[in-house]
C-alpha atoms as a PDB file:
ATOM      1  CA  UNK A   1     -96.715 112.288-123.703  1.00  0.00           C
ATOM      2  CA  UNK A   2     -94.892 113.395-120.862  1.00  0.00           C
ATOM      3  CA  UNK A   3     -91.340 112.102-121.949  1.00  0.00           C
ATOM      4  CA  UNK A   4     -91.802 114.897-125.313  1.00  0.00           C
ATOM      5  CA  UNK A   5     -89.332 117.357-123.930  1.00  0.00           C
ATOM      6  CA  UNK A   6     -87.196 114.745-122.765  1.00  0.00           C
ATOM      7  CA  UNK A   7     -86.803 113.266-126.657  1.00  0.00           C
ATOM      8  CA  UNK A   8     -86.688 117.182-127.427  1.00  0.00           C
ATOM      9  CA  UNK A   9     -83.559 117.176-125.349  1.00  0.00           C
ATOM     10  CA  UNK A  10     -82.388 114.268-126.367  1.00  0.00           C
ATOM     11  CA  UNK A  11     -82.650 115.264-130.160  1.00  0.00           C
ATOM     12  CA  UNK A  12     -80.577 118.291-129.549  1.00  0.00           C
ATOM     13  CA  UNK A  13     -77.729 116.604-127.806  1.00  0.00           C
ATOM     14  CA  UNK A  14     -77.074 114.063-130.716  1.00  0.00           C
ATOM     15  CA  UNK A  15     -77.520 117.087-133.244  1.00  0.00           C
ATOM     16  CA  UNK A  16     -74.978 119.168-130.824  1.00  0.00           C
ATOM     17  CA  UNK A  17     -72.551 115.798-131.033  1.00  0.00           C
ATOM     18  CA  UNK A  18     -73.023 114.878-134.484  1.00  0.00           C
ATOM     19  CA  UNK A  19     -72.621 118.736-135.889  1.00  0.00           C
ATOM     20  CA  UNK A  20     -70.810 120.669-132.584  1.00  0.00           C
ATOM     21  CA  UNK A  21     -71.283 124.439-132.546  1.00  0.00           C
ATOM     22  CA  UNK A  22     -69.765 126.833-130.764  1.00  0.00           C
ATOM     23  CA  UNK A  23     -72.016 125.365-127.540  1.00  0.00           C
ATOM     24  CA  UNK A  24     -71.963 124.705-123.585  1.00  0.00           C
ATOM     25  CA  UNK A  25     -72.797 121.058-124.674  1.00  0.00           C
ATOM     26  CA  UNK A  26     -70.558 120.486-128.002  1.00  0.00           C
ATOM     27  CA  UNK A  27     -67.397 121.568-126.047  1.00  0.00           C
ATOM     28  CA  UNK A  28     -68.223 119.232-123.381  1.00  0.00           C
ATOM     29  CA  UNK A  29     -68.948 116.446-125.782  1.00  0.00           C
ATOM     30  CA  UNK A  30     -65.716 117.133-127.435  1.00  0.00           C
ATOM     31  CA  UNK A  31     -63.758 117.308-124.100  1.00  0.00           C
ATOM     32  CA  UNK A  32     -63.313 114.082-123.199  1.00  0.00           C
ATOM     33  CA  UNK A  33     -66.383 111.975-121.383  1.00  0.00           C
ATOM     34  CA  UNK A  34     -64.392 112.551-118.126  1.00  0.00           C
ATOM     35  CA  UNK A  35     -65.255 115.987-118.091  1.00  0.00           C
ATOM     36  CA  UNK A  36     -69.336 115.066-118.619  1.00  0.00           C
ATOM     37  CA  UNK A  37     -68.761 112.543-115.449  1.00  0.00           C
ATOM     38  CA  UNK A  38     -67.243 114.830-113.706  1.00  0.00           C
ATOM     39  CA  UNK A  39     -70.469 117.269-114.651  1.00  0.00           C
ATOM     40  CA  UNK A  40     -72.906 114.792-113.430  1.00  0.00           C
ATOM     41  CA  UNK A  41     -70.898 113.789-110.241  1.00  0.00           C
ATOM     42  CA  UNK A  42     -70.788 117.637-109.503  1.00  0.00           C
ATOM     43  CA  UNK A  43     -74.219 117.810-109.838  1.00  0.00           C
ATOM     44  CA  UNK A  44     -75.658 115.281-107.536  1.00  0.00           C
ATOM     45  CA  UNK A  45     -73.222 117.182-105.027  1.00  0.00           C
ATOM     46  CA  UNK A  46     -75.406 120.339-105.732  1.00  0.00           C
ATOM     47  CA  UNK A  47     -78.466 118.492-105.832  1.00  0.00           C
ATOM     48  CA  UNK A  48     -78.641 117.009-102.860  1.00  0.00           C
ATOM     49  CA  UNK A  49     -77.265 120.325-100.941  1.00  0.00           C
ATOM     50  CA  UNK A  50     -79.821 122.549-102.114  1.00  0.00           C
ATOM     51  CA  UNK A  51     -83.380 121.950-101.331  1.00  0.00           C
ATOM     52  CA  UNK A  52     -84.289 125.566-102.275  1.00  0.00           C
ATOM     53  CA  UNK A  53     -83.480 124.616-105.998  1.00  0.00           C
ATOM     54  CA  UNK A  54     -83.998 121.028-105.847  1.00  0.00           C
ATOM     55  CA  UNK A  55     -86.072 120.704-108.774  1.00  0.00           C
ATOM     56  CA  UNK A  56     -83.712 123.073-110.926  1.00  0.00           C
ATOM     57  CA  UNK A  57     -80.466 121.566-110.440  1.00  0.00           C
ATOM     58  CA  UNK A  58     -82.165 118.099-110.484  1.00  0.00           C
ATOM     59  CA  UNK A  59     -83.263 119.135-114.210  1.00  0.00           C
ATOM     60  CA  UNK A  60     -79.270 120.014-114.675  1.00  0.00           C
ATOM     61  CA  UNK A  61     -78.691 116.567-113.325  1.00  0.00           C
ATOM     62  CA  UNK A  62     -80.251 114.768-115.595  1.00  0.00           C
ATOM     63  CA  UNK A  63     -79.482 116.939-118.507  1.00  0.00           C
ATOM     64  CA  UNK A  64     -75.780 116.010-117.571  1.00  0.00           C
ATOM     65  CA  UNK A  65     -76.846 112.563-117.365  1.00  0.00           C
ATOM     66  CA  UNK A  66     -78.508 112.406-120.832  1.00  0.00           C
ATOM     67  CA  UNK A  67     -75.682 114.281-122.307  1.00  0.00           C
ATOM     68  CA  UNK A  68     -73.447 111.576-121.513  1.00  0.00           C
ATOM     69  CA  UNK A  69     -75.801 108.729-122.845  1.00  0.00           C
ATOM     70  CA  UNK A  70     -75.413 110.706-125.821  1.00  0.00           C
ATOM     71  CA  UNK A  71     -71.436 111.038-126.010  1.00  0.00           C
ATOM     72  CA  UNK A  72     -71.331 107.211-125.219  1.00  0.00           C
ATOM     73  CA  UNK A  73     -74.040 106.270-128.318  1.00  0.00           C
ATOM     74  CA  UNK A  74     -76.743 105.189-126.106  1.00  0.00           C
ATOM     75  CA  UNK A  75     -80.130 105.207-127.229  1.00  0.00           C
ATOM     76  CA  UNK A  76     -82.785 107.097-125.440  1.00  0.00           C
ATOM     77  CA  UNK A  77     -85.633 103.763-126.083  1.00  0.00           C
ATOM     78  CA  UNK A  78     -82.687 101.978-123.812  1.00  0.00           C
ATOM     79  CA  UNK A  79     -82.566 104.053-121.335  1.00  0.00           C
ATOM     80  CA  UNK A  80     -87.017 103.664-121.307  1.00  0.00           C
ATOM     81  CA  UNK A  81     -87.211 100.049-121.730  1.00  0.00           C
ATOM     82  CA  UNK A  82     -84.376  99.335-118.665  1.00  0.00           C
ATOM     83  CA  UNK A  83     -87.023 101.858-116.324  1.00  0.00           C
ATOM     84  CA  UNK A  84     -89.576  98.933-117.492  1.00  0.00           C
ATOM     85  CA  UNK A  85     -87.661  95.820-117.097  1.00  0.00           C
ATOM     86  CA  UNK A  86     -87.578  97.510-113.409  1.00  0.00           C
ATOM     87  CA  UNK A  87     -90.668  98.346-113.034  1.00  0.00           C
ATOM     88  CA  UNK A  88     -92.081  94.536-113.946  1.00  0.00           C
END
């Protein structure tokens, strides 16, 4: 399936909350979730100013997005099943 690495990611982010390391993503996780909104806000800012690396700082976009799903307990299956209820 196509949404593999996604779970992969996903996995790794509630490992990297659960037990923080010495990490990009444990320190923002133990921050404060301000700092991942402010992440993901700063992100979309990139995104949608560089066309050159679209792609690339879309995938930081919603890595940043997914990260905070993670600090606020949210289950990846949610996050599927709302892109369903939408799509019906």
């Amino acid at each position: 399936m196509k949404d593999k690495i996604i779970r992969e990611v996903y996995r790794v982010l509630e490992e990297r909350r659960d037990n923080p390391i010495d990490s990009y993503t444990s320190k923002i996780m133990q921050d404060s979730d301000k700092r991942a909104e402010d992440k993901i806000l700063e992100k979309i800012l990139i995104a949608s100013k560089n066309d050159e690396n679209l792609v690339y700082e879309s995938a930081d976009l919603i890595f940043h997005t997914l990260l905070l799903l993670v600090y606020k307990g949210v289950e990846l299956d949610e996050l599927f099943e709302e892109f369903e209820r939408r799509r019906k």
